[in-house]
N, C-alpha and C. Protein backbone atom coordinates (compact mmCIF):
# COMPACT_ATOMS: atom_id res chain seq x y z
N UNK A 1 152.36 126.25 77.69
CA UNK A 1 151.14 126.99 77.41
C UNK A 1 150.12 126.11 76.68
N UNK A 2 150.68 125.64 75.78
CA UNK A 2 149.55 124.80 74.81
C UNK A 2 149.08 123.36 76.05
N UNK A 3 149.79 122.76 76.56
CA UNK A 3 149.28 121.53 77.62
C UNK A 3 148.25 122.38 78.52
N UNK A 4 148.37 123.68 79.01
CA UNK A 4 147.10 124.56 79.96
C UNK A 4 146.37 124.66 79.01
N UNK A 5 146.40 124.89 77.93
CA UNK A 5 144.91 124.98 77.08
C UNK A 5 144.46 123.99 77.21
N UNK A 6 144.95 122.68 76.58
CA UNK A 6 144.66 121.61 76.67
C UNK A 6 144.34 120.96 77.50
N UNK A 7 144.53 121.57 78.74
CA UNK A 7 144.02 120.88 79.96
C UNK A 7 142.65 121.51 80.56
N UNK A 8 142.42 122.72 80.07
CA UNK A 8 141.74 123.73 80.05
C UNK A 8 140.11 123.31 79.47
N UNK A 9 140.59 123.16 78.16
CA UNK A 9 139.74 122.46 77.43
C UNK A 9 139.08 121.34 77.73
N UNK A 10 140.07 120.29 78.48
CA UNK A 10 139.22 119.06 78.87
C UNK A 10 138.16 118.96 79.65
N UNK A 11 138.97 120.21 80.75
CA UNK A 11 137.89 120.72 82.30
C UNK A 11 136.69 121.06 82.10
N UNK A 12 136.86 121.84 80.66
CA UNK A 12 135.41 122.42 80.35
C UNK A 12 134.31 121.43 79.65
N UNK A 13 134.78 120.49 79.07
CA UNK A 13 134.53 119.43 78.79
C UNK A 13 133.69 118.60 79.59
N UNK A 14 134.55 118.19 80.37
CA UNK A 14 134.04 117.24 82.27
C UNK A 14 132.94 118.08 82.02
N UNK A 15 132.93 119.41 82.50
CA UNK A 15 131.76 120.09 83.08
C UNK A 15 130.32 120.13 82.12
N UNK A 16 131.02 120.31 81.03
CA UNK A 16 129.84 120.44 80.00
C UNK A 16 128.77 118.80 80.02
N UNK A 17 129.85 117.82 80.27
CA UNK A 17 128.95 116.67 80.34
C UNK A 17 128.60 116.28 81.56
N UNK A 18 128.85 116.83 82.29
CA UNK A 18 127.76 116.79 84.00
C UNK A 18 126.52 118.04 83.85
N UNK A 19 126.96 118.86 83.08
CA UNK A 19 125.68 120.22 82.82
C UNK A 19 124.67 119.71 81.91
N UNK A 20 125.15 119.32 80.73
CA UNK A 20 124.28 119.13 79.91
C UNK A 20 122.87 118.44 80.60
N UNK A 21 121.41 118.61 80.31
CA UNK A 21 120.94 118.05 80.33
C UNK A 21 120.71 116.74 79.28
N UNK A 22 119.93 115.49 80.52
CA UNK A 22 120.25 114.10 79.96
C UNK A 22 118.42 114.18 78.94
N UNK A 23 118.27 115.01 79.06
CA UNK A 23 116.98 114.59 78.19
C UNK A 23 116.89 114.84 76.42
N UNK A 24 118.13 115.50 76.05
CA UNK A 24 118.15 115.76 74.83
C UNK A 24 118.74 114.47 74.47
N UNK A 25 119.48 113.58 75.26
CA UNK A 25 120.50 112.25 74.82
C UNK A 25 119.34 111.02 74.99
N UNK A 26 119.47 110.38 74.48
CA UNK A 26 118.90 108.59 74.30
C UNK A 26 118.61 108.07 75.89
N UNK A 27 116.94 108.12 76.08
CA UNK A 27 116.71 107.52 77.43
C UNK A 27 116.21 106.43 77.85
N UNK A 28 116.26 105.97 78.68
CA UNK A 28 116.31 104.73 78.86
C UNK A 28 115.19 104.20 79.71
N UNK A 29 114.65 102.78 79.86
CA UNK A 29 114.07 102.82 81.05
C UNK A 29 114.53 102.83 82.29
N UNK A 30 113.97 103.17 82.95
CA UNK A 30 114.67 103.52 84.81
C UNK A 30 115.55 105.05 85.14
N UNK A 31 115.33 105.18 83.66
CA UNK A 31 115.92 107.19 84.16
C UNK A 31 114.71 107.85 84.87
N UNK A 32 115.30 108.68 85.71
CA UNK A 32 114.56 109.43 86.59
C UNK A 32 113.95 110.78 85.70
N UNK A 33 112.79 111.22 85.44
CA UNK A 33 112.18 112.00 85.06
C UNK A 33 112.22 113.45 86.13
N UNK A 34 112.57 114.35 85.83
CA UNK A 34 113.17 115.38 87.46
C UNK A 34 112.07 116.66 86.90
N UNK A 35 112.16 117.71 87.70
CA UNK A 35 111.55 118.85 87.56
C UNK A 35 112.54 119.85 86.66
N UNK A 36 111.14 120.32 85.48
CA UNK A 36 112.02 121.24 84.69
C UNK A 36 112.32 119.92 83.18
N UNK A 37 111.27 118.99 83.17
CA UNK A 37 111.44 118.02 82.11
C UNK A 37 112.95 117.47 81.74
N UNK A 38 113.72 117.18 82.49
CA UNK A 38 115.06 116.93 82.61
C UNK A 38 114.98 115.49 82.85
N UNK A 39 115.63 114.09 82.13
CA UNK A 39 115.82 113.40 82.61
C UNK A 39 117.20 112.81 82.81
N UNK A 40 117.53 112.15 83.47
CA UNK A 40 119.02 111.50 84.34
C UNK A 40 118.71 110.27 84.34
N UNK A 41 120.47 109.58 83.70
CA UNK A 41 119.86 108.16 84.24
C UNK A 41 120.12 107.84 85.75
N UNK A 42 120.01 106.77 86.68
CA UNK A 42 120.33 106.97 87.87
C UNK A 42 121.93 107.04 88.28
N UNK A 43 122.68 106.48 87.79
CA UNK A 43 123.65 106.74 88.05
C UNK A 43 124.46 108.47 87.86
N UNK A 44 123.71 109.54 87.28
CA UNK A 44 124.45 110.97 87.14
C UNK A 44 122.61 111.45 88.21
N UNK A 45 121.51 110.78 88.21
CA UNK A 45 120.60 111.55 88.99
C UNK A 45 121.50 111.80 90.38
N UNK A 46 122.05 111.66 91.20
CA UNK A 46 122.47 111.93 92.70
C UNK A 46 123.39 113.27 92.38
N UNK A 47 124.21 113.62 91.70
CA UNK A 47 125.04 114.34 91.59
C UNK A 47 124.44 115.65 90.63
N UNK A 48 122.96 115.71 90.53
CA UNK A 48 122.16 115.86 89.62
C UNK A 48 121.82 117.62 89.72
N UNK A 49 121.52 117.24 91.39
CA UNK A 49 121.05 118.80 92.15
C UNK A 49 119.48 118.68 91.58
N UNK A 50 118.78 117.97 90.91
CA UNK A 50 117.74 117.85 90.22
C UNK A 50 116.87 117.29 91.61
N UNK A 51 115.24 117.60 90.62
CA UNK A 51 114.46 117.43 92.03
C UNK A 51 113.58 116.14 90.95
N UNK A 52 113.46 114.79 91.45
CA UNK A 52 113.02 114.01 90.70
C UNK A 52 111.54 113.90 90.70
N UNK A 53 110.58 113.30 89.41
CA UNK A 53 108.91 113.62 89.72
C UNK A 53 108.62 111.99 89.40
N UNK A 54 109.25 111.80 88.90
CA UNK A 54 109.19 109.92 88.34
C UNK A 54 110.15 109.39 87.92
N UNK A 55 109.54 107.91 87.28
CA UNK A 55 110.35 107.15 86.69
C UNK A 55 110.01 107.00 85.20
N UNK A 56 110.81 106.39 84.58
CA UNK A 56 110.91 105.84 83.07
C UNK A 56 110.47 104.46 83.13
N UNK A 57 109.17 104.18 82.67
CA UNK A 57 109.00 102.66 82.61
C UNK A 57 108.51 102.13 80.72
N UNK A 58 108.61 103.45 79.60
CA UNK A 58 108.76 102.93 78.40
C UNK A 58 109.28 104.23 77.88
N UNK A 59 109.80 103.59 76.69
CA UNK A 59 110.70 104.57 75.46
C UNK A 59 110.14 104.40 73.99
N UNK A 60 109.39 105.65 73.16
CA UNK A 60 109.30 104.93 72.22
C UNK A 60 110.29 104.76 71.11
N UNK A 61 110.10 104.78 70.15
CA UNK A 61 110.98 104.02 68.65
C UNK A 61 112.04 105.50 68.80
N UNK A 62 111.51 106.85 68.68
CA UNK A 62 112.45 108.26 68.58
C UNK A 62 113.46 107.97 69.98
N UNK A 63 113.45 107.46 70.90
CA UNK A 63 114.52 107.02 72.20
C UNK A 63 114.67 108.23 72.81
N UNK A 64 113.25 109.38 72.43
CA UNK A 64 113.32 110.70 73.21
C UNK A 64 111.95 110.87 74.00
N UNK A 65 110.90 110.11 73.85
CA UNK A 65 109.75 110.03 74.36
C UNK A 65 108.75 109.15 74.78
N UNK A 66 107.98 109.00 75.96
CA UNK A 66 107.30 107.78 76.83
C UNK A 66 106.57 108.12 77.50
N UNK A 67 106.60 107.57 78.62
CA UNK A 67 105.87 107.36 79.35
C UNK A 67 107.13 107.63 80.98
N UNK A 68 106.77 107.84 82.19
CA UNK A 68 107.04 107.86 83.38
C UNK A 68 106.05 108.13 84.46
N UNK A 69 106.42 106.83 85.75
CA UNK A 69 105.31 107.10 86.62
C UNK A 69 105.17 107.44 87.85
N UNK A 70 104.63 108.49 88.23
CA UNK A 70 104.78 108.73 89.54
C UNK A 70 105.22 108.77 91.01
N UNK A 71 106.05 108.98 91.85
CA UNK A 71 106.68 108.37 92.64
C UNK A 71 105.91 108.09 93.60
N UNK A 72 105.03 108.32 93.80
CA UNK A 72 104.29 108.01 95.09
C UNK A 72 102.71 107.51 94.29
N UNK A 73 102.07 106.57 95.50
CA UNK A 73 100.69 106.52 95.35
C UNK A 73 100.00 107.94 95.62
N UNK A 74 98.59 107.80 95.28
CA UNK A 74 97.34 109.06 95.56
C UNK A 74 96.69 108.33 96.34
N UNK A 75 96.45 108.20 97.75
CA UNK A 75 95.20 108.17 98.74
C UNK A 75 94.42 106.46 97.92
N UNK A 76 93.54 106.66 98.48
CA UNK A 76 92.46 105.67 97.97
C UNK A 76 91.14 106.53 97.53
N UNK A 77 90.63 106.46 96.37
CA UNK A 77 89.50 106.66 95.72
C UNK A 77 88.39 106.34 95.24
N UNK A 78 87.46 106.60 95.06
CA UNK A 78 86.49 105.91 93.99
C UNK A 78 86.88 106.17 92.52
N UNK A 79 86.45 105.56 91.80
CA UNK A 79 86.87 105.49 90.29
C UNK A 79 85.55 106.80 89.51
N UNK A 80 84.32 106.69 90.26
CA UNK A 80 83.63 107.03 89.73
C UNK A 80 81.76 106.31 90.56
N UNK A 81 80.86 107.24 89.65
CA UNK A 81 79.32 106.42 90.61
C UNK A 81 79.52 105.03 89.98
N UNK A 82 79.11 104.00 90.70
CA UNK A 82 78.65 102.51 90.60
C UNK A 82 77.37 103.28 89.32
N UNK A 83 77.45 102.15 88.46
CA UNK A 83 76.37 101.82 87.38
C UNK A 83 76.32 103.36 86.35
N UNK A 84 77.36 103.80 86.32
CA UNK A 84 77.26 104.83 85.86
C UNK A 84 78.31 104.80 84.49
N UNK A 85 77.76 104.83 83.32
CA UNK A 85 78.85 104.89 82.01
C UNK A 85 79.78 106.30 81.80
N UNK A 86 80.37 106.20 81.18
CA UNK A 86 80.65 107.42 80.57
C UNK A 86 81.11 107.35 78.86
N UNK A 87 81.67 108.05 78.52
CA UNK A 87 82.08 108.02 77.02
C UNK A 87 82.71 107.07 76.70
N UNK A 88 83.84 107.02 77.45
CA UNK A 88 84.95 105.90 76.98
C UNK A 88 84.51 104.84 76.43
N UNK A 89 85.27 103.99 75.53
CA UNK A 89 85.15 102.54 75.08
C UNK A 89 85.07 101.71 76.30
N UNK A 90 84.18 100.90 76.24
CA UNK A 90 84.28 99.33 76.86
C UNK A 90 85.10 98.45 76.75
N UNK A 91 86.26 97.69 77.34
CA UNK A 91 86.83 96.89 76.82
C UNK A 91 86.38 95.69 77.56
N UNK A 92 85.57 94.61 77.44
CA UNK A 92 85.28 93.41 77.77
C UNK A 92 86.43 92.13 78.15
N UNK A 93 87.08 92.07 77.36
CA UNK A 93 88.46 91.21 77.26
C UNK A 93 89.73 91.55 77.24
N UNK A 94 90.46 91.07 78.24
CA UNK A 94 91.97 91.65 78.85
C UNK A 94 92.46 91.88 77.40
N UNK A 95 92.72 90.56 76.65
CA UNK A 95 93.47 91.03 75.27
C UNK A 95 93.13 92.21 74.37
N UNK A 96 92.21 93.11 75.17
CA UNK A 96 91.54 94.10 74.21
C UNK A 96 92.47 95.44 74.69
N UNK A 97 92.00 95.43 76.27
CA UNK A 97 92.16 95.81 77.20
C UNK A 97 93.82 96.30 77.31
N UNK A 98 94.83 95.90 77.21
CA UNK A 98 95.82 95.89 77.05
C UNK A 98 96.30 96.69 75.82
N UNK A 99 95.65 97.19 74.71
CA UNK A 99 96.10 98.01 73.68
C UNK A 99 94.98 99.26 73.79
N UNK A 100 94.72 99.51 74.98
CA UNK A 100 94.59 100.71 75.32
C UNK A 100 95.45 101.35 75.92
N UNK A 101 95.86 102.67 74.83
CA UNK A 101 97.20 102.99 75.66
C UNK A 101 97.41 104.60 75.59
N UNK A 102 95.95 105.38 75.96
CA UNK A 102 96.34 107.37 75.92
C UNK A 102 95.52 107.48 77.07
N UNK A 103 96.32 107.00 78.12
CA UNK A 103 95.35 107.54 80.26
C UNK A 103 95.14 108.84 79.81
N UNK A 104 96.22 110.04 79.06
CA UNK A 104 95.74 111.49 79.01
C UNK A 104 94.66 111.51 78.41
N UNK A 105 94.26 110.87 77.34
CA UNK A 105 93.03 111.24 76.42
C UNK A 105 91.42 110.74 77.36
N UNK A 106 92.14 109.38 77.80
CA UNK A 106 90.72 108.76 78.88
C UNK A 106 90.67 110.00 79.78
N UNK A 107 92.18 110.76 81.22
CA UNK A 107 91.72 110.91 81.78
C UNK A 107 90.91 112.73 81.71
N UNK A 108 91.27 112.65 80.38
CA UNK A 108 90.67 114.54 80.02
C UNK A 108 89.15 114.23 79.45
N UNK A 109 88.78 113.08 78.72
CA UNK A 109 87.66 112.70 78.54
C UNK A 109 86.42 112.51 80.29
N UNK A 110 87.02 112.06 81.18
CA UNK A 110 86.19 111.61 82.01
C UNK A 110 86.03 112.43 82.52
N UNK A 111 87.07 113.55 83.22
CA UNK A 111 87.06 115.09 83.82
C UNK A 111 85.77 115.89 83.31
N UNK A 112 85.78 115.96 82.04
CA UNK A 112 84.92 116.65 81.00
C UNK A 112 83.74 116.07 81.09
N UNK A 113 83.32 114.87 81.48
CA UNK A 113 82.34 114.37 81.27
C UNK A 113 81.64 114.50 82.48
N UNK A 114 82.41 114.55 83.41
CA UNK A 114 81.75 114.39 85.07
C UNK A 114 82.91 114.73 85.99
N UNK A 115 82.48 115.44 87.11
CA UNK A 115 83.34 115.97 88.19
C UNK A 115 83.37 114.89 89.52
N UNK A 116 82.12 114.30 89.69
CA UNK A 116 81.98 112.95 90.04
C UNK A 116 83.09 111.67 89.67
N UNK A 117 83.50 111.93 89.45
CA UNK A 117 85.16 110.99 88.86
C UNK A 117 86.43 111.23 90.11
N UNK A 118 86.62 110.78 91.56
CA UNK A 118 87.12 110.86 92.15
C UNK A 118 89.01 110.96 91.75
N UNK A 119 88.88 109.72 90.82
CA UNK A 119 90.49 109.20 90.55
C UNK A 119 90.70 109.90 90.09
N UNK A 120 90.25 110.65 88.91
CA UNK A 120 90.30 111.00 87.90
C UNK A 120 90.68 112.96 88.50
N UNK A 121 90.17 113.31 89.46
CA UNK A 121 90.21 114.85 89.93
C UNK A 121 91.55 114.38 91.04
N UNK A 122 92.38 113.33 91.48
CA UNK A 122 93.13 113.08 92.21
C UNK A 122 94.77 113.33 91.77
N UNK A 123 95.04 113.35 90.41
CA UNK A 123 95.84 113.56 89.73
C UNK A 123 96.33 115.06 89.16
N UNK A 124 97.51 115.87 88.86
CA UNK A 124 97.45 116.64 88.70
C UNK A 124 97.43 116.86 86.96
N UNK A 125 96.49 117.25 86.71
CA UNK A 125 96.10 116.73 85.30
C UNK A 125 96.73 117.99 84.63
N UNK A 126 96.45 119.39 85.19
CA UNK A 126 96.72 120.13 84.82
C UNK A 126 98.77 120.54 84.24
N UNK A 127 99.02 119.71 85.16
CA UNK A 127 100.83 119.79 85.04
C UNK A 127 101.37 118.34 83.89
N UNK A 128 99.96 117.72 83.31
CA UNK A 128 100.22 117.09 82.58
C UNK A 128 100.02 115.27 83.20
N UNK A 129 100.04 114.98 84.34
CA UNK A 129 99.62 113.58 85.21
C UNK A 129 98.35 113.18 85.03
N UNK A 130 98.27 112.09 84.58
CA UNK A 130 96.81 111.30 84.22
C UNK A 130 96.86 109.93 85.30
N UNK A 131 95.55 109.49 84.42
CA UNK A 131 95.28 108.25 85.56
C UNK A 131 95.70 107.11 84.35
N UNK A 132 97.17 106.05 84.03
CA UNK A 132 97.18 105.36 82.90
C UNK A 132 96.07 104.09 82.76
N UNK A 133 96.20 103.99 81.48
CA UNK A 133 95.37 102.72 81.01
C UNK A 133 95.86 101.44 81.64
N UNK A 134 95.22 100.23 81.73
CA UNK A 134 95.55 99.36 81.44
C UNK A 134 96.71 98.60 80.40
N UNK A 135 96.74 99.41 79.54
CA UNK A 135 97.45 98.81 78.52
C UNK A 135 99.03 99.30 78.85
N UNK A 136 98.93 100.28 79.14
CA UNK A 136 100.45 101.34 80.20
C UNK A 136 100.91 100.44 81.34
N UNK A 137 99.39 100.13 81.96
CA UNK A 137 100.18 99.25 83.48
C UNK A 137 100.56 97.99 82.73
N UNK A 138 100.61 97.55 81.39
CA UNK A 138 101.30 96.47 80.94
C UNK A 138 102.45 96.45 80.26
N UNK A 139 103.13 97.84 79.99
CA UNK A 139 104.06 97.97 79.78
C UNK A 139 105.17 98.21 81.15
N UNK A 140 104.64 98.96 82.20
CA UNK A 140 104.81 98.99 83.51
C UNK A 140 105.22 98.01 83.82
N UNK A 141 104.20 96.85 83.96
CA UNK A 141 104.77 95.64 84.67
C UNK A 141 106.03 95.09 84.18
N UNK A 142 106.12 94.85 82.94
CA UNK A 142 107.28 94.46 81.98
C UNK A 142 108.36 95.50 82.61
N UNK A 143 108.43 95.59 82.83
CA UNK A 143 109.79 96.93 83.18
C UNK A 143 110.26 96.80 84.73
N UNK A 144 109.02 96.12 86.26
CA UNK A 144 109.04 96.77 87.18
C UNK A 144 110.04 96.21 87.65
N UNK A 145 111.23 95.12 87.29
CA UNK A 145 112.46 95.64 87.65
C UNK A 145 113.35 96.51 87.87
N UNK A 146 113.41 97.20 86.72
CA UNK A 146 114.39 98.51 86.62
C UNK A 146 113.27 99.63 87.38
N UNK A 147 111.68 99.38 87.25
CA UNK A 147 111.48 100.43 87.66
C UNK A 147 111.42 101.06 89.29
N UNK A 148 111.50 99.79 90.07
CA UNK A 148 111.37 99.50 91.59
C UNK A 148 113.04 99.86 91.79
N UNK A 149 113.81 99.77 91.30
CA UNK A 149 115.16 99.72 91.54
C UNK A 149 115.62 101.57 91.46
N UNK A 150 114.85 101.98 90.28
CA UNK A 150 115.38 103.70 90.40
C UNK A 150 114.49 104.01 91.47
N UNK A 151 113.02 103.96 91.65
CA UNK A 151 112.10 104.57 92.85
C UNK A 151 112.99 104.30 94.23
N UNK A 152 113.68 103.04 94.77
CA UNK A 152 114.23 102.80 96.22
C UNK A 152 115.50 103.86 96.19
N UNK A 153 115.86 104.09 94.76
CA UNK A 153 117.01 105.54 94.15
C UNK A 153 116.84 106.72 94.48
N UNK A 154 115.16 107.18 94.46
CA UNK A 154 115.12 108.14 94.64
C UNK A 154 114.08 108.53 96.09
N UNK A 155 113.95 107.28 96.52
CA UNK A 155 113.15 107.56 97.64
C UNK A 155 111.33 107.58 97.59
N UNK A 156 110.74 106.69 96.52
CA UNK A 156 109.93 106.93 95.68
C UNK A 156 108.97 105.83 96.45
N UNK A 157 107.63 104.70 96.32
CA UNK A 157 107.17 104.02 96.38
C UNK A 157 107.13 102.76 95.45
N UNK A 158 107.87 101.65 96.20
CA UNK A 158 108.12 100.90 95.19
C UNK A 158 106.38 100.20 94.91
N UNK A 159 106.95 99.13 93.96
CA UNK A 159 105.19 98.09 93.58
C UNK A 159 105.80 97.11 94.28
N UNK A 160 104.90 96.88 95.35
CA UNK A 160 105.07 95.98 96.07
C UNK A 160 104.10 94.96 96.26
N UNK A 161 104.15 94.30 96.98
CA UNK A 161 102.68 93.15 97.50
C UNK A 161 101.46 94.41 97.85
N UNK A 162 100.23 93.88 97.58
CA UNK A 162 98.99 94.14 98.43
C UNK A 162 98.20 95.49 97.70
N UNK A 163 98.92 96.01 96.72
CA UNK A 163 98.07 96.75 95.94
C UNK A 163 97.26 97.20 95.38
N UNK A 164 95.94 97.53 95.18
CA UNK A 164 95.31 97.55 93.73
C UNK A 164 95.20 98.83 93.18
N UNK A 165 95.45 99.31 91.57
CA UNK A 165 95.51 100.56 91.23
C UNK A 165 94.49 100.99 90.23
N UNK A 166 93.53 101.53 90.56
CA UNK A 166 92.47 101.77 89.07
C UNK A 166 93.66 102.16 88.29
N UNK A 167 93.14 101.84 87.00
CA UNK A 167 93.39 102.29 85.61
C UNK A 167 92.29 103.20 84.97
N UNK A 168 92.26 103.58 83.96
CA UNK A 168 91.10 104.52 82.95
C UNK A 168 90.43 104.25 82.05
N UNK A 169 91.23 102.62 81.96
CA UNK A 169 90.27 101.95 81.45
C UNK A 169 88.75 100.87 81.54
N UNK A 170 87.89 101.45 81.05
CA UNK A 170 86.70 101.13 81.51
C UNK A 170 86.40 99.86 80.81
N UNK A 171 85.60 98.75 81.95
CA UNK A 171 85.15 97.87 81.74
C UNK A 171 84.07 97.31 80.73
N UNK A 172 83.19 98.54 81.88
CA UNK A 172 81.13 98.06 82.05
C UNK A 172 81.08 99.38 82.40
N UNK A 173 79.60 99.43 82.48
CA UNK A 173 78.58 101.14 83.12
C UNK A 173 79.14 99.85 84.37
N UNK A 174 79.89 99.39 84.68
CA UNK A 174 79.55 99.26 86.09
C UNK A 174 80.86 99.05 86.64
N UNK A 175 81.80 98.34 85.92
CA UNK A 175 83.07 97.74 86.12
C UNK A 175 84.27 98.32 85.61
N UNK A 176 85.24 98.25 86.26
CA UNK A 176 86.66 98.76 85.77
C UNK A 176 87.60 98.03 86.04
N UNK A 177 88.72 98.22 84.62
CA UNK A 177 90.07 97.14 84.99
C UNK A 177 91.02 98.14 86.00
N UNK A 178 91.84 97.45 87.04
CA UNK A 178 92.40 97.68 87.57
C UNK A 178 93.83 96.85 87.80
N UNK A 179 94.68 97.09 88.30
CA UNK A 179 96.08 96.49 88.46
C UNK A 179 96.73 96.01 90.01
N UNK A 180 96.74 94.56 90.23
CA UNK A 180 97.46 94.43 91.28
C UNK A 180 99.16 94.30 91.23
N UNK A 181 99.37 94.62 91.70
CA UNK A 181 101.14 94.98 91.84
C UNK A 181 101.58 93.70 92.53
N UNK A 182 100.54 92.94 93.15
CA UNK A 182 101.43 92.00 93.81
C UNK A 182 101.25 90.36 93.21
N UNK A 183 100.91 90.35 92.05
CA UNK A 183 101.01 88.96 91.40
C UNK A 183 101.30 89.20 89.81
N UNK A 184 101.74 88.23 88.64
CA UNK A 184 101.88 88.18 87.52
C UNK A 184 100.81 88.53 87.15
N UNK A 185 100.98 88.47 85.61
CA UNK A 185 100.40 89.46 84.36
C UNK A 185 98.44 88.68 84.61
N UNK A 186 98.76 87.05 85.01
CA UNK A 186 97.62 86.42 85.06
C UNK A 186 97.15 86.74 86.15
N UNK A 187 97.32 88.00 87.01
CA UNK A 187 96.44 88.23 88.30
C UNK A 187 95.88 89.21 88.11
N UNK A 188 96.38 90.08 86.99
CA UNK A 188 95.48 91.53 86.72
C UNK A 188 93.91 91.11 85.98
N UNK A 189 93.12 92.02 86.69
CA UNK A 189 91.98 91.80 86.73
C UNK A 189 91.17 93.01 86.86
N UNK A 190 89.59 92.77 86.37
CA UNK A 190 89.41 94.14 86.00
C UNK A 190 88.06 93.56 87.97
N UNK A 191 87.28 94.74 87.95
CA UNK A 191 86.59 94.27 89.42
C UNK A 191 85.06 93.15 89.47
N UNK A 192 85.62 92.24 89.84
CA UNK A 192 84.86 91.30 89.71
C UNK A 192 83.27 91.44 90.35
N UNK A 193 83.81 91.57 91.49
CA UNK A 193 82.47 91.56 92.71
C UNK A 193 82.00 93.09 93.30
N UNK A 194 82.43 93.71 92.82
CA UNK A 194 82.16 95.20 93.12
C UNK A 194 81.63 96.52 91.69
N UNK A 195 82.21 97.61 91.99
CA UNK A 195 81.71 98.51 90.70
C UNK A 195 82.78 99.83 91.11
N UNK A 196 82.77 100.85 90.17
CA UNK A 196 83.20 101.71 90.48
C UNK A 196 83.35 102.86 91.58
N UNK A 197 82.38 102.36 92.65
CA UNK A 197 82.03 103.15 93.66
C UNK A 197 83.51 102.45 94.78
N UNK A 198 83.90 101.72 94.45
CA UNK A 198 84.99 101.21 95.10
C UNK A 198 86.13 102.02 95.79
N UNK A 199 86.76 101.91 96.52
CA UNK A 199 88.13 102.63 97.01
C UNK A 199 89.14 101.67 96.49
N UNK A 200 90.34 102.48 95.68
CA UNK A 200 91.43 101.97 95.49
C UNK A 200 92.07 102.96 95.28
N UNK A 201 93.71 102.81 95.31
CA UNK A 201 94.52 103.73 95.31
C UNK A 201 94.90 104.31 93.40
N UNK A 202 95.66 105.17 93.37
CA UNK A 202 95.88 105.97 92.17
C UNK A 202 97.24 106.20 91.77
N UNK A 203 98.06 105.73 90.62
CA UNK A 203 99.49 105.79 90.40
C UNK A 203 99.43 106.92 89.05
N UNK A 204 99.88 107.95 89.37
CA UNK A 204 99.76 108.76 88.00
C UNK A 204 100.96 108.37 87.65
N UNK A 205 100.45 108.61 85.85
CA UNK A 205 101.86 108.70 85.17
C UNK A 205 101.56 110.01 83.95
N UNK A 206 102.84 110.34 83.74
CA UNK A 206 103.24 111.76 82.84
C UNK A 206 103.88 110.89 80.82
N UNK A 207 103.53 111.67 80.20
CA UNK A 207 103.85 111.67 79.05
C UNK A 207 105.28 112.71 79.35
N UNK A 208 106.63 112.32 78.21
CA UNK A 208 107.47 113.07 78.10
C UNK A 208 108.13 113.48 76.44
């Protein structure tokens, strides 16, 4: 009798740690972000029954909250009118540029400011998806090992060659930094020969 309890007990055990959700435990980068704010790392996501919305590409200092980004691209867009400012800060210089880091705050600021903001109405802002900064797609890049490796996991869009992704962070009344996926940290560049009236594609990412 006492070994059936005991065996009893363990079963419930097993189960409790395949039930539990993984988002109350220590997450990592490359856990899958699922529907219903649940995250999995990839190895328990398949067995998960979970429906995945992203990836994990930072953790902060609490090892309960970040950043995750989108599994798929958005279409191609304009960023916004050519020669046209808005509120946001200017950042002139990449090293500036790079410690910009709240896409939610840019992309609820630009919404508010103008409906004319293509990228920016492309995202589902309302479920919490923004358009990230520059300074995000630099934590991104740092990561896009693990992070290309859970997306081919879940069936997602990896970063591949031939990309470019606005960011929310603003240049100029005329210019914006943006992100190519297909060269090092020294290829990101904000738009040289063009302006915001541009088409480029859109990678949302979610706060968790």
């Amino acid at each position: 009798m006492q070994n059936n309890n005991l065996l009893k007990k363990a079963l419930l055990a097993l189960l409790l740690c395949v039930a539990l959700p993984y988002v109350n435990a220590q997450v990592h980068v490359g856990d899958i972000l699922c529907e219903g704010n649940l995250i999995y790392p990839p190895s328990i996501y398949p067995s998960s029954g979970a429906t995945a919305m992203g990836v994990v590409f930072y953790v902060d200092q609490t090892g309960q909250h970040g950043w995750a980004v989108a599994l798929q691209y958005t279409g191609g867009y304009t960023w916004g009118c050519a020669r046209t400012d808005t509120p946001l800060p200017n950042y002139e210089n990449k090293r500036q540029a790079i410690y910009d880091l709240d896409g939610y705050e840019n992309t609820r600021i630009v919404r508010e400011h103008s409906t004319d903001h293509p990228a920016f109405y492309a995202v589902d802002f309302e479920n919490g998806w923004y358009v990230p900064t520059f300074g995000q797609f630099n934590y991104l890049y740092g990561n896009i090992l693990e992070v290309n490796t859970s997306l081919e996991k879940v069936g997602g869009d990896r970063f591949t060659g031939g990309w470019e992704i606005w960011t929310s962070t603003e240049y100029s009344w005329q210019n914006v930094w943006f992100w190519t996926s297909s060269g090092d940290f020294d290829n990101w560049g904000y738009d040289y020969s063009g302006n915001k009236g541009l088409s480029r594609t859109v990678r949302a990412v979610r706060n968790f």
